[in-house]
N, C-alpha and C. Protein backbone atom coordinates (compact mmCIF):
# COMPACT_ATOMS: atom_id res chain seq x y z
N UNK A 1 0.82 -1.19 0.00
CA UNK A 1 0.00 0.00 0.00
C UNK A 1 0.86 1.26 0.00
N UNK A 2 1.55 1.52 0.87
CA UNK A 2 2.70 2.69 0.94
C UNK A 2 3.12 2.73 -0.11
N UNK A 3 3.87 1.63 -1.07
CA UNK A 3 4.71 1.75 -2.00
C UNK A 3 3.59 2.29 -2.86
N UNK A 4 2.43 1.56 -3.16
CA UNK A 4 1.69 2.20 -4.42
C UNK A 4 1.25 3.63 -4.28
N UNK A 5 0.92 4.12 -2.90
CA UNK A 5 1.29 5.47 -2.61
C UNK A 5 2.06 6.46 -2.95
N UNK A 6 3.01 5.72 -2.74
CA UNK A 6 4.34 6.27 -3.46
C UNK A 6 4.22 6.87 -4.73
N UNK A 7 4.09 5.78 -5.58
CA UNK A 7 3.99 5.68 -6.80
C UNK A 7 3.14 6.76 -7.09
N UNK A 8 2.22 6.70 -6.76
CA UNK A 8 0.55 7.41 -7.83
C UNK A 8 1.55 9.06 -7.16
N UNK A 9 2.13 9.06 -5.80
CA UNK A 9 2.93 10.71 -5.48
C UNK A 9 3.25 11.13 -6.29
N UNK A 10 4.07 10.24 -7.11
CA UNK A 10 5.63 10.67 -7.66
C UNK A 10 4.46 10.58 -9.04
N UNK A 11 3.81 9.86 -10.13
CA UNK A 11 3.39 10.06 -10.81
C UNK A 11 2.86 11.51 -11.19
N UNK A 12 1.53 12.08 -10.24
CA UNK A 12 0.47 12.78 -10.60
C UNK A 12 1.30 14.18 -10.02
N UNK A 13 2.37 13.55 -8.73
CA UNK A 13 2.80 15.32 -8.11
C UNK A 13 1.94 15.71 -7.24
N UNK A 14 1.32 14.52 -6.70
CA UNK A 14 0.11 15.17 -5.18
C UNK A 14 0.92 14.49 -4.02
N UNK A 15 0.09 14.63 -2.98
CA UNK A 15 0.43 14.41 -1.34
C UNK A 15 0.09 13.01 -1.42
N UNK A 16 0.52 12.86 -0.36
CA UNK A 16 0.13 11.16 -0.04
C UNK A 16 -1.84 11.14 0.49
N UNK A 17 -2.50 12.30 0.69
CA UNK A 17 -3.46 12.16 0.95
C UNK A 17 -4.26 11.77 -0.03
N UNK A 18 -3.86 12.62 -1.35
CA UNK A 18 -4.39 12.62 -2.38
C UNK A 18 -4.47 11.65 -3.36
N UNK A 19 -3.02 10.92 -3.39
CA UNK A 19 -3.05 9.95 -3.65
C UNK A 19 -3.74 8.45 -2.96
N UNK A 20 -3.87 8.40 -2.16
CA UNK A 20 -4.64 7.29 -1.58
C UNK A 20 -6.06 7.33 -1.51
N UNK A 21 -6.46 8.80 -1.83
CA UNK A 21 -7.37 9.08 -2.10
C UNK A 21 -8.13 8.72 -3.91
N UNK A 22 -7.16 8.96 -4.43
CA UNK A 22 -7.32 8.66 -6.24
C UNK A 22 -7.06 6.98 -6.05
N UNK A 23 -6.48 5.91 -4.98
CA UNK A 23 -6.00 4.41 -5.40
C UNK A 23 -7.59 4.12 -4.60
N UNK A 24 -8.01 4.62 -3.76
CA UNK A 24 -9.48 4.09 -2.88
C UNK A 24 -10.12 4.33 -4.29
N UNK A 25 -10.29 5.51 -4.48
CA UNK A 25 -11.51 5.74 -5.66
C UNK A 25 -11.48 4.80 -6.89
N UNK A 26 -10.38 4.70 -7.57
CA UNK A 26 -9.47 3.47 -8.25
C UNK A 26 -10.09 2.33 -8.40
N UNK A 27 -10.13 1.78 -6.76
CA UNK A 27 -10.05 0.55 -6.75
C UNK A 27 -11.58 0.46 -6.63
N UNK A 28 -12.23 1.40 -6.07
CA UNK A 28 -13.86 1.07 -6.12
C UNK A 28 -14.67 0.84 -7.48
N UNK A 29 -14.35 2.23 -8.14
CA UNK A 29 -14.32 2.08 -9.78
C UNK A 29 -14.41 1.05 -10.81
N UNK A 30 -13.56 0.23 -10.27
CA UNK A 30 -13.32 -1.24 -10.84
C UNK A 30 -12.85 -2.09 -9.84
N UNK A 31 -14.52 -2.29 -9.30
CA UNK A 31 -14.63 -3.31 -8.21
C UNK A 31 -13.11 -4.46 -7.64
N UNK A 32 -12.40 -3.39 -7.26
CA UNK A 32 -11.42 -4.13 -6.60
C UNK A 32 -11.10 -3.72 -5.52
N UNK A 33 -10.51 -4.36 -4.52
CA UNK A 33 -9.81 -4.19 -3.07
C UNK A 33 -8.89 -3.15 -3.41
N UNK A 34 -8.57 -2.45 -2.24
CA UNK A 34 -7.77 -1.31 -2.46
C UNK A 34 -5.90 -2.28 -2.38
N UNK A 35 -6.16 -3.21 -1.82
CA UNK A 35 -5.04 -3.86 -1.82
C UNK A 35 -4.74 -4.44 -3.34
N UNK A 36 -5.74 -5.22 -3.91
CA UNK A 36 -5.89 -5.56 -5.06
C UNK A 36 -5.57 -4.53 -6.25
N UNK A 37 -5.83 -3.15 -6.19
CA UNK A 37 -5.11 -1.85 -6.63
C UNK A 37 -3.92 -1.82 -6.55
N UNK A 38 -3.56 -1.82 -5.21
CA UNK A 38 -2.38 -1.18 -4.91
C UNK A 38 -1.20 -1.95 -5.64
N UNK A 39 -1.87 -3.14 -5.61
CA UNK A 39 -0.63 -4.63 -5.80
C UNK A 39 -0.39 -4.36 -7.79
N UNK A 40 -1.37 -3.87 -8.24
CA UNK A 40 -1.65 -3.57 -9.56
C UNK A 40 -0.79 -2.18 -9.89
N UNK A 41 -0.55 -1.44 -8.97
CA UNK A 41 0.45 -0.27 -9.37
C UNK A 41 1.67 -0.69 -9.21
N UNK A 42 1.96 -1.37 -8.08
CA UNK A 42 3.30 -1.86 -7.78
C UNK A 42 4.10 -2.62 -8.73
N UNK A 43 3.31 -3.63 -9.49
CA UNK A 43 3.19 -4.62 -10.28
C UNK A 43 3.44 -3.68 -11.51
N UNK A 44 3.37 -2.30 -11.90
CA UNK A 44 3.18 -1.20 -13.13
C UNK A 44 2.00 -1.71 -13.85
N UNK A 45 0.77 -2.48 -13.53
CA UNK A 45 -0.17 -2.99 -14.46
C UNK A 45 -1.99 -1.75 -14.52
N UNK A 46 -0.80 -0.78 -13.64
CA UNK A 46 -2.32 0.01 -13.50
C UNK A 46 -1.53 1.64 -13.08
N UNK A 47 -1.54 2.39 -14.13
CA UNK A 47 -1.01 3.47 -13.95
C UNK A 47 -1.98 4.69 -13.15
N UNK A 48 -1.41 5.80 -13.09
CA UNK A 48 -2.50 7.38 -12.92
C UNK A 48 -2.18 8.76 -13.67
N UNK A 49 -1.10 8.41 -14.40
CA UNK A 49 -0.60 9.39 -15.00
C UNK A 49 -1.16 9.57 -16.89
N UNK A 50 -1.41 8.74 -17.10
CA UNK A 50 -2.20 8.12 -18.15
C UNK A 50 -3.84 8.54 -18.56
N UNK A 51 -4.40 9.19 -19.39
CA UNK A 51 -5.80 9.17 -19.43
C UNK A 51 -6.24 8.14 -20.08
């Protein structure tokens, strides 16, 4: 989770609030666990920088 945090930070250039905020919304979006997200950014199989 932290790490994909990380990630979506350093991607988009927001806070860590914001970002965990965009991987919750994410993962609801397309009925997945926020862990199930997170493991999907970590993995690079699910970007935020991307439209």
């Amino acid at each position: 989770m932290h790490q994909a945090v990380g990630m979506i930070m350093a991607q988009l250039g927001v806070g860590a609030g914001e970002a965990l905020a965009r991987l919750r919304g994410d993962a609801f979006a397309h009925d997945l666990t926020v862990l199930e997200a997170a493991l999907d950014v970590v993995d690079r199989r699910r970007r935020f920088d991307t439209p």
